[in-house]
Protein backbone atom coordinates (compact mmCIF):
# COMPACT_ATOMS: atom_id res chain seq x y z
CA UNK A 1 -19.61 13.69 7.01
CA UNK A 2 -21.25 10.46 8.06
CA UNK A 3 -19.00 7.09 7.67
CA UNK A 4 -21.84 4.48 8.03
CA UNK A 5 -18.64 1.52 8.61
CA UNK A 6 -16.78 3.59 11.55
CA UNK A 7 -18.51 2.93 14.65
CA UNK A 8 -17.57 3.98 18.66
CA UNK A 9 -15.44 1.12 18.57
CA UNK A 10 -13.44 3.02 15.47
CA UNK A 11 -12.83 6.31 16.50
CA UNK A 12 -11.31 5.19 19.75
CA UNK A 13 -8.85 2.96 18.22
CA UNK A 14 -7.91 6.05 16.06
CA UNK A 15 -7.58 8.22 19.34
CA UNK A 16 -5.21 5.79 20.34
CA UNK A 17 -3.62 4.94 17.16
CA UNK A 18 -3.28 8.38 16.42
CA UNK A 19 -1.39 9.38 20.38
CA UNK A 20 0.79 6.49 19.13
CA UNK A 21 2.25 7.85 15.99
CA UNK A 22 2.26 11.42 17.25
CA UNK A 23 5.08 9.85 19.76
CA UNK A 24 6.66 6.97 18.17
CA UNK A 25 6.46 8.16 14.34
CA UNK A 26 6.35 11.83 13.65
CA UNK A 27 9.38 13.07 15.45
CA UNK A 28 11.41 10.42 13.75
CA UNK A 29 10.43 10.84 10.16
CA UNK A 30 13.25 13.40 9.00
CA UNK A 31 15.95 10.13 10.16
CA UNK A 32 13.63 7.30 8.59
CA UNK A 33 13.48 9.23 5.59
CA UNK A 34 17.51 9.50 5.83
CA UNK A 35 17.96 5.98 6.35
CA UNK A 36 15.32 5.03 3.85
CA UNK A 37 13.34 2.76 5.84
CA UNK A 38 11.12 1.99 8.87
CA UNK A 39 13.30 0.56 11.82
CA UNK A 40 12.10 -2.70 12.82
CA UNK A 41 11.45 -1.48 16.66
CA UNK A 42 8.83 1.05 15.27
CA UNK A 43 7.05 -2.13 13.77
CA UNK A 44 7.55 -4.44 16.99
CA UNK A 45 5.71 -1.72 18.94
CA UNK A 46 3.05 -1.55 16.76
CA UNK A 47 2.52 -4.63 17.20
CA UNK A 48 2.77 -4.74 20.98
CA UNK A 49 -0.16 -1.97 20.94
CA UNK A 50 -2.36 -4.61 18.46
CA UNK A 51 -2.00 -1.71 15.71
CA UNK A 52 -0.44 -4.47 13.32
CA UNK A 53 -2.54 -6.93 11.42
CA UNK A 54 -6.17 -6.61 13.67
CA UNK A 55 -7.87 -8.35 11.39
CA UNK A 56 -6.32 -12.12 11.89
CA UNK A 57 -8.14 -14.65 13.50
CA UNK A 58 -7.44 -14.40 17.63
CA UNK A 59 -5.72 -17.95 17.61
CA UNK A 60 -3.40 -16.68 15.62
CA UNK A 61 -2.85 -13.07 17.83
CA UNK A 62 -5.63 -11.08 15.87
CA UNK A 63 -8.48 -9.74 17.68
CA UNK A 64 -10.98 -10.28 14.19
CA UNK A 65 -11.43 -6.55 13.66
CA UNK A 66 -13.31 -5.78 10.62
CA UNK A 67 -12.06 -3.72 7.60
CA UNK A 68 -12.98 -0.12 9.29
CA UNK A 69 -9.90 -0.77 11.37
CA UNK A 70 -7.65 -1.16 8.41
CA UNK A 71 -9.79 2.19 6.79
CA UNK A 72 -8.55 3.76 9.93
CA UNK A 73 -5.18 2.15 10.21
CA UNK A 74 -4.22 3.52 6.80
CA UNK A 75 -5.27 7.11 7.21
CA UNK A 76 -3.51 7.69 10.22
CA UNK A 77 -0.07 6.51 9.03
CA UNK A 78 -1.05 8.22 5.96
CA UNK A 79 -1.74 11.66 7.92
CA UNK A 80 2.04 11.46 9.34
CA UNK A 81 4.03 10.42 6.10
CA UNK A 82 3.01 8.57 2.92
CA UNK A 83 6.32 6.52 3.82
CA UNK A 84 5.00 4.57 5.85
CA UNK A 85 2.55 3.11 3.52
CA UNK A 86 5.18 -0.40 4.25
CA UNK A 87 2.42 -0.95 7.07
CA UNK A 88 -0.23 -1.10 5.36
CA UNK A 89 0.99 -3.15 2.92
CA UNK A 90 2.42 -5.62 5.61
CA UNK A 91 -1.55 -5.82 7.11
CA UNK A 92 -3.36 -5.04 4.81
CA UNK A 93 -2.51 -6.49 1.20
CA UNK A 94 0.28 -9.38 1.88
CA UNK A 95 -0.89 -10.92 5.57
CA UNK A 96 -4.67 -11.75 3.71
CA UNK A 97 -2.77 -14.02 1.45
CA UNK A 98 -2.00 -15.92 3.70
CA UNK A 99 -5.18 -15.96 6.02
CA UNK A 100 -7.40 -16.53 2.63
CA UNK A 101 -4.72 -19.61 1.00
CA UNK A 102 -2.48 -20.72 3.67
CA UNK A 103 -2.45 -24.37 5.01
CA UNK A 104 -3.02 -24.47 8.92
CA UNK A 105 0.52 -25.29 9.27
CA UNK A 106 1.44 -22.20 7.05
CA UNK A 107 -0.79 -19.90 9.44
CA UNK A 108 0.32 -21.36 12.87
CA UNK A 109 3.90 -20.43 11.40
CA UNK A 110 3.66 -16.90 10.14
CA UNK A 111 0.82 -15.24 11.49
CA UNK A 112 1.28 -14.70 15.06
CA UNK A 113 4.93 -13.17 14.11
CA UNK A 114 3.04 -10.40 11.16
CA UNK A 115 0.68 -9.41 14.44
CA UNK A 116 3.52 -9.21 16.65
CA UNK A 117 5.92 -7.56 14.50
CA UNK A 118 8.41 -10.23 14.64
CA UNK A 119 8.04 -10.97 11.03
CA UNK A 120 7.31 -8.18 8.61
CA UNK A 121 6.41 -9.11 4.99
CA UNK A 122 6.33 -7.90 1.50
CA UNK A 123 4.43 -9.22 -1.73
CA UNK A 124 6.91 -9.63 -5.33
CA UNK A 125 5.05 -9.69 -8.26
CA UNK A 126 7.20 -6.68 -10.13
CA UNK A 127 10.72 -7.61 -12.42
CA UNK A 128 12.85 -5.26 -14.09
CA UNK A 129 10.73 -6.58 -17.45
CA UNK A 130 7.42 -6.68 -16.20
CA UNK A 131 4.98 -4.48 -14.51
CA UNK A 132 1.40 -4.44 -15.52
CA UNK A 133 1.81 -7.54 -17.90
CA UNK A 134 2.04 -10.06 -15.28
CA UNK A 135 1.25 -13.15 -17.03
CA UNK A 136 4.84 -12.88 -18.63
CA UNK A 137 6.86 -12.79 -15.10
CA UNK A 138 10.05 -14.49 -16.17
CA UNK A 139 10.91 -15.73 -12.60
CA UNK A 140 10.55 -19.49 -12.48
CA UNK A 141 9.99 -22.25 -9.87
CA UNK A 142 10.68 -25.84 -10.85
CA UNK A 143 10.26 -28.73 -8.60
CA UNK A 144 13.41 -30.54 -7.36
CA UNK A 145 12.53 -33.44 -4.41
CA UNK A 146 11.19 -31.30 -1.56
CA UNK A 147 12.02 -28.23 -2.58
CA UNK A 148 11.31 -25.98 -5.73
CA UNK A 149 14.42 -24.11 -7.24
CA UNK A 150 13.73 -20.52 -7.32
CA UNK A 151 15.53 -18.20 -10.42
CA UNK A 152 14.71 -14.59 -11.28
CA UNK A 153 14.39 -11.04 -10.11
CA UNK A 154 11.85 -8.79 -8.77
CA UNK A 155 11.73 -5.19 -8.42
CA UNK A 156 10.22 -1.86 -6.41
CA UNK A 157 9.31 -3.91 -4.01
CA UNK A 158 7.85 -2.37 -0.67
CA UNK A 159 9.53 -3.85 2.64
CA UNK A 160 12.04 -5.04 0.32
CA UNK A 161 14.92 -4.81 2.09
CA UNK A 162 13.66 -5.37 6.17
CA UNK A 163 11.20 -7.75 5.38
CA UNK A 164 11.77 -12.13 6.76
CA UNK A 165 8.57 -13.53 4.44
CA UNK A 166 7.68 -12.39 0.98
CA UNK A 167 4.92 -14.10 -1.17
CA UNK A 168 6.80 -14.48 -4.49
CA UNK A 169 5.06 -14.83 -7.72
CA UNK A 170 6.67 -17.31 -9.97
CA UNK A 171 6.55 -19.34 -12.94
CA UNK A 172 5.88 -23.13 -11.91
CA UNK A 173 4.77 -24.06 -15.71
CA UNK A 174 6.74 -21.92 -18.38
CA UNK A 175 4.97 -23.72 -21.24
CA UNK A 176 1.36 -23.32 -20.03
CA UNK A 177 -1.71 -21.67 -22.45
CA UNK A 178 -2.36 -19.61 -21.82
CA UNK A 179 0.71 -18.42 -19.35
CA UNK A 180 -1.17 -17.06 -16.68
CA UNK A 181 -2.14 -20.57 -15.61
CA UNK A 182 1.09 -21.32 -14.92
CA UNK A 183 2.13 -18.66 -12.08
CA UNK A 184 2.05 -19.82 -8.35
CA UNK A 185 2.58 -18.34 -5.44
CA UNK A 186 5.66 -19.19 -3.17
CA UNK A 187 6.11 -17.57 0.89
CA UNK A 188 9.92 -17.33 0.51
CA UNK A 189 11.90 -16.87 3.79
CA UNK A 190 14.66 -14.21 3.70
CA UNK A 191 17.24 -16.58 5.19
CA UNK A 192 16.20 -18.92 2.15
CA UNK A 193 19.78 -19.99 0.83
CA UNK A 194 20.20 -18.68 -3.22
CA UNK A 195 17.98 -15.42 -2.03
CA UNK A 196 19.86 -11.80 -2.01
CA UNK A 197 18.46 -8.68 -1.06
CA UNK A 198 19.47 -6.31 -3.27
CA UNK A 199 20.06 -2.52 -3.15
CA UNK A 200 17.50 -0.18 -1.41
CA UNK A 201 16.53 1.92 -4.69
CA UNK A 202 16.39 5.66 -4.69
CA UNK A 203 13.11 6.92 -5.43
CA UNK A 204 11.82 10.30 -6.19
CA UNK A 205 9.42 10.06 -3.17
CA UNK A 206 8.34 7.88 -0.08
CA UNK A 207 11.82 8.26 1.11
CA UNK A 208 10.96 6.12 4.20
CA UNK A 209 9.37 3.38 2.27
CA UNK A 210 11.99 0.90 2.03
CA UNK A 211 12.30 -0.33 -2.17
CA UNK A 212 14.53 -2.75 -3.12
CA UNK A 213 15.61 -5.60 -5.44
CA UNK A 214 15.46 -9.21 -4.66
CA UNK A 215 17.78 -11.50 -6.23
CA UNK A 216 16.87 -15.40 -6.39
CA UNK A 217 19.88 -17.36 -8.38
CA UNK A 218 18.94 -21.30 -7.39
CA UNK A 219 17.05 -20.38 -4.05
CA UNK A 220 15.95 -23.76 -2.61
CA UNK A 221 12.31 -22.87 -1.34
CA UNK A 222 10.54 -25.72 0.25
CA UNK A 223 7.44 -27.09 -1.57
CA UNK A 224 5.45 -26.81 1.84
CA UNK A 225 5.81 -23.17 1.31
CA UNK A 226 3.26 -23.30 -1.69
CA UNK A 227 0.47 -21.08 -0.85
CA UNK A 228 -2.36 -22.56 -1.89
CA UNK A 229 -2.76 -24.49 -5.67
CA UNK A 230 0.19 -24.84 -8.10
CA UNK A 231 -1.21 -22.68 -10.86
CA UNK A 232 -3.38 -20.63 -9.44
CA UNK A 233 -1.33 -17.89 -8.25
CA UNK A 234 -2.42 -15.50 -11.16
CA UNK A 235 -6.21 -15.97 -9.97
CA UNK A 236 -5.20 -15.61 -6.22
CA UNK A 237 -3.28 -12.02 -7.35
CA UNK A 238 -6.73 -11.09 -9.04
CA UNK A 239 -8.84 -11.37 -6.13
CA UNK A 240 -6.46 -10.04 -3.99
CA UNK A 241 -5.57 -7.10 -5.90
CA UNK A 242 -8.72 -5.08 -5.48
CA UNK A 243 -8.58 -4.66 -1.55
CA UNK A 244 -5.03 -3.29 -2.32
CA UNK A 245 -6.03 -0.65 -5.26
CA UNK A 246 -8.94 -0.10 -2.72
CA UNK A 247 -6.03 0.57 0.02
CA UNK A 248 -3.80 2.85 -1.90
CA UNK A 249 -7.20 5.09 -2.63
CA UNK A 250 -8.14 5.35 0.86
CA UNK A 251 -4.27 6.66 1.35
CA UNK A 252 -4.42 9.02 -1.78
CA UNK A 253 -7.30 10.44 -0.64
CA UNK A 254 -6.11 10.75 2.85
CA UNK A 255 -3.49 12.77 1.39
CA UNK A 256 -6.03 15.08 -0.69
CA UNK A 257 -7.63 16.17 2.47
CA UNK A 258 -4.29 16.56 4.28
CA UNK A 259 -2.81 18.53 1.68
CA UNK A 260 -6.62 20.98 1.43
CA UNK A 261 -6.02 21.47 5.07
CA UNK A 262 -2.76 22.69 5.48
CA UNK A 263 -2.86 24.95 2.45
CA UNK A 264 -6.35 26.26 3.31
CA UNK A 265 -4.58 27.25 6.51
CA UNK A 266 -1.18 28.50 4.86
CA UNK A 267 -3.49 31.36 2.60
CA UNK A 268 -5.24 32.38 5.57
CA UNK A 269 -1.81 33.27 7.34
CA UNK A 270 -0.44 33.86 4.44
CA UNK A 271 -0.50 37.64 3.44
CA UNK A 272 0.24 39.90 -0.02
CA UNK A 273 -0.80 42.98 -1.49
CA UNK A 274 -2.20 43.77 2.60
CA UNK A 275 -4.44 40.77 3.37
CA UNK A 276 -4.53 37.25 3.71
CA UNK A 277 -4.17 35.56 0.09
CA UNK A 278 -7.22 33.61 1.09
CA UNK A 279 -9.18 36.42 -0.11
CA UNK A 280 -8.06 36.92 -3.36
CA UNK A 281 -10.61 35.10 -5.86
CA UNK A 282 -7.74 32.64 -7.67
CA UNK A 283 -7.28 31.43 -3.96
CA UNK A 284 -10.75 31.01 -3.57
CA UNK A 285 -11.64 29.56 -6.50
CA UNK A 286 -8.84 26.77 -6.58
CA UNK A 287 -9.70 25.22 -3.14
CA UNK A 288 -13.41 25.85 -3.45
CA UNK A 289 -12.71 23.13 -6.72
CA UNK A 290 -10.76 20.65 -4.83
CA UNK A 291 -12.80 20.75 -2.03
CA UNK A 292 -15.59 19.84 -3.84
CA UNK A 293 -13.76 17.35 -5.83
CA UNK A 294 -12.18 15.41 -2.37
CA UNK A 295 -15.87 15.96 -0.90
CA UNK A 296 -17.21 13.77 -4.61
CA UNK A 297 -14.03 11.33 -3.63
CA UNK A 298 -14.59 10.99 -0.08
CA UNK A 299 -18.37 10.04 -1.23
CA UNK A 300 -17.72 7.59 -3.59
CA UNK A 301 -14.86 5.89 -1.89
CA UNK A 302 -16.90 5.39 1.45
CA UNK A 303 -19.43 4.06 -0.46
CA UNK A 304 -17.09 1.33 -2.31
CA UNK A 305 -15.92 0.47 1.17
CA UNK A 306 -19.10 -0.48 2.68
CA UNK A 307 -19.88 -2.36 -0.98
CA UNK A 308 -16.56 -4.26 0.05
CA UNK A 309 -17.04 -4.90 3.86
CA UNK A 310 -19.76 -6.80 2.07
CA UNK A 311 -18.81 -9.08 -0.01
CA UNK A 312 -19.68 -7.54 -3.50
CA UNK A 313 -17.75 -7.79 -6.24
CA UNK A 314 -16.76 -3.72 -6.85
CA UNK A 315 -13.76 -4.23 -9.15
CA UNK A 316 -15.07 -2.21 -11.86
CA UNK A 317 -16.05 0.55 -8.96
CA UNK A 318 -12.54 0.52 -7.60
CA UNK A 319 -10.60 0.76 -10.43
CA UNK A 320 -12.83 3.73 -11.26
CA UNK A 321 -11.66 5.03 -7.59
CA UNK A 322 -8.01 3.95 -8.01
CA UNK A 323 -7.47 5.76 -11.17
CA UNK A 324 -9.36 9.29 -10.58
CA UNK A 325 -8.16 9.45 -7.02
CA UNK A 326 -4.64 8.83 -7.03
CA UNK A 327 -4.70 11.69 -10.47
CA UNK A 328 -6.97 14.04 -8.21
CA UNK A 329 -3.75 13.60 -5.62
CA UNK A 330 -1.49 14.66 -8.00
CA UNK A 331 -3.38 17.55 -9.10
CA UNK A 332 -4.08 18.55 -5.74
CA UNK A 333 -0.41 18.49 -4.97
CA UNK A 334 0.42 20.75 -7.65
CA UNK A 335 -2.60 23.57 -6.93
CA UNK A 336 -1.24 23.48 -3.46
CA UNK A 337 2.02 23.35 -3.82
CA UNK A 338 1.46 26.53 -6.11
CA UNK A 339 -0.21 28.28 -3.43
CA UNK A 340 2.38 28.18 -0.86
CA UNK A 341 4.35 30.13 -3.54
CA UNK A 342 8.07 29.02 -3.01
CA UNK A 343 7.83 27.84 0.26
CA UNK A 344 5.88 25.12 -1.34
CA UNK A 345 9.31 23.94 -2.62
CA UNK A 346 11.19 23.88 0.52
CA UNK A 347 11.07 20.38 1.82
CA UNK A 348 10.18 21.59 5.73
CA UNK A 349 6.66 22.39 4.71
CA UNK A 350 4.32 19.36 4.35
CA UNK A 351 3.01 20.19 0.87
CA UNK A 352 6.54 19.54 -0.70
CA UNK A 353 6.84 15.94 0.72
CA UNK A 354 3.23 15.58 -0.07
CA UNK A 355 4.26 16.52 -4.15
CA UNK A 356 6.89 14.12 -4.24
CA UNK A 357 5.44 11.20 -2.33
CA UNK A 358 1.83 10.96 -3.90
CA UNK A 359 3.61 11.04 -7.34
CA UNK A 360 3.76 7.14 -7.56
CA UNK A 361 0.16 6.20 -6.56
CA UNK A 362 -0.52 6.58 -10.02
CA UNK A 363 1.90 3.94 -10.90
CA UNK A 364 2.34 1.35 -8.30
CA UNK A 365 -0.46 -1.45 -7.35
CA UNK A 366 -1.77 -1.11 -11.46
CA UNK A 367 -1.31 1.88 -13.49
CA UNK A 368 -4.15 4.02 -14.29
CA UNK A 369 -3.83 3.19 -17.55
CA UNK A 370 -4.13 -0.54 -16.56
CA UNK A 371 -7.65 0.82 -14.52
CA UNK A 372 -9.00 2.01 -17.40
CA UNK A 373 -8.61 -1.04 -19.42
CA UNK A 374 -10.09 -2.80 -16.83
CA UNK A 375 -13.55 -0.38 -16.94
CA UNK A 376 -13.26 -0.73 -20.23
CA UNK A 377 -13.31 -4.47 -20.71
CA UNK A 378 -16.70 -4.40 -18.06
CA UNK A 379 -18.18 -2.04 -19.83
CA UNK A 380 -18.33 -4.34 -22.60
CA UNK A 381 -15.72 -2.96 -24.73
């Protein structure tokens, strides 16, 4: 299939990205998964190989790639483990923050360290009391000479626990009307005294993902680390927030195809009742469906990411893409999962990681539920 954004330029950056991970990620992913995160040296080498963060401006490290290189970026980590989704996060959804709001100062001081790999970063919306209804974060910022006092907690938070910079949403005016004018966005060091990293949380899935807690009791945050207005940090999430439910369908739908190939390749080998299950009409039937249904996908999302790479405004599109993709992971999880039979349950086959870990795409970066009131709302309803 034709990818009318993926040019020469592309496909040998994925060669190369792709000889990368085969050596410095896959063999490793059993222990990362064991020690429930992505060692920093894995990230400082990505880095040294310009496979972190592209897209920055080259004073700053970058080399100005466009979005195809993130497209690209994301897949292949995808295609060795869904853990290591941390990445893409790091260059894809939390480093544009600060290249779209950040002060010169603020860019000079972070950005050549999220290319290098010397700083890795994490975004904290997320408390243990809110999720989807962001407006009513409960973690508050108020001024205090130079610095702003930071108080509050944030949760499931991706980088969480190896991370040195996280862009914190907080609560600058508690009293304003209506409250989502009074969130801002604060870049909060992890040496920052008051801030505590809390537990790495057990998850069902994305066992190499590092999720944790963060802990802010008095944090003194200094007021040059405002990114961008006081106040605007609910409209800055917004804007932000579509390239990142764009992101986590180009990784579900990474995973769809995965998944299709490695069970279309399990029934072939695969053999009861004297032949290959492949040729037993259920078989047949069940991945003749999904393959149509990643092919409709693969369609539509490659469209939205061209519409993007331009400019338009496709949040209506993409929370159409984030909602029905990340479910059509989950279903083809558990059609493929039920093909393998039980070795689909044994955690050494790829399908069985692929069950647990897609799971939360559903969930994370705006439930589906949350997509669908979106549509709704621009459809007029």
């Amino acid at each position: 299939m034709t990818r009318p954004y993926l040019k020469q330029e592309h496909e040998i950056y994925r060669e190369a990205l792709r000889k990368f991970l085969d050596k410095n990620a896959r063999p490793y992913i059993d222990e990362w998964e064991k020690n429930k995160e992505v060692p920093r040296e894995f990230w400082k080498k990505m880095g040294a190989e310009g496979f972190l963060c592209p897209q920055v401006d080259e004073k700053y490290g970058g080399v100005n790639a466009d979005f195809g290189f993130a497209v690209v970026t994301a897949e292949e980590l995808d295609r060795v483990n869904v853990g290591l989704v941390g990445v893409s996060l790091h260059n894809d959804i939390v480093i544009p923050y600060i290249e779209s709001y950040g002060t010169e100062e603020q860019k000079e001081r972070w950005l050549p360290g999220a290319v290098s790999g010397d700083l890795i970063s994490a975004v904290a919306m997320t408390e243990p009391n809110t999720g989807s209804d962001l407006a009513n974060i409960q973690t508050t910022a108020v001024k205090d000479g130079d610095y702003y006092i930071v108080n509050g907690e944030k949760t499931f938070i991706t980088n969480g626990h190896i991370a040195d910079i996280y862009i914190v949403a907080v609560k600058t005016d508690p009293n304003a009307k209506p409250a989502h004018r009074g969130i801002s966005l604060l870049v909060i060091e992890a040496d920052t005294p008051g801030f505590t990293k809390g537990k790495k949380l057990k998850k069902v899935g994305q066992h190499a993902s590092d999720t944790a807690e963060l802990i802010f009791q008095d944090a003194r945050v200094p007021k040059e680390n405002l990114l961008g207005e006081e106040g605007k940090g609910f409209y800055y999430l917004m804007e932000k927030l579509q390239q990142e439910r764009l992101m986590v369908t180009i990784q579900s739908l990474t995973s769809s195809e995965v998944m299709l190939e490695e069970t279309i390749h399990y029934v072939k080998e695969r053999k009861a009742f004297g032949q290959p299950i492949s040729k037993f009409q259920n078989t047949q039937f069940k991945l003749a469906e999904m393959y149509t249904e990643v092919t409709i996908a693969r369609t539509f999302v490659d469209d939205l990411i061209v519409k993007h790479m331009e400019g338009k405004d496709v949040v209506t599109q993409v929370s159409m893409a984030k909602w029905w993709v990340t479910d059509l992971a989950k279903k083809v999880a558990t059609e493929c999962m039920q093909l393998h039979g039980g070795y689909g349950y044994m955690e050494e086959y790829e399908i069985a990681r692929r069950f647990r870990d897609v799971a939360v795409s559903s969930i994370y970066a705006g439930s589906n539920e949350i997509m669908k009131v979106i549509i709704a709302k621009n459809m007029g309803l």
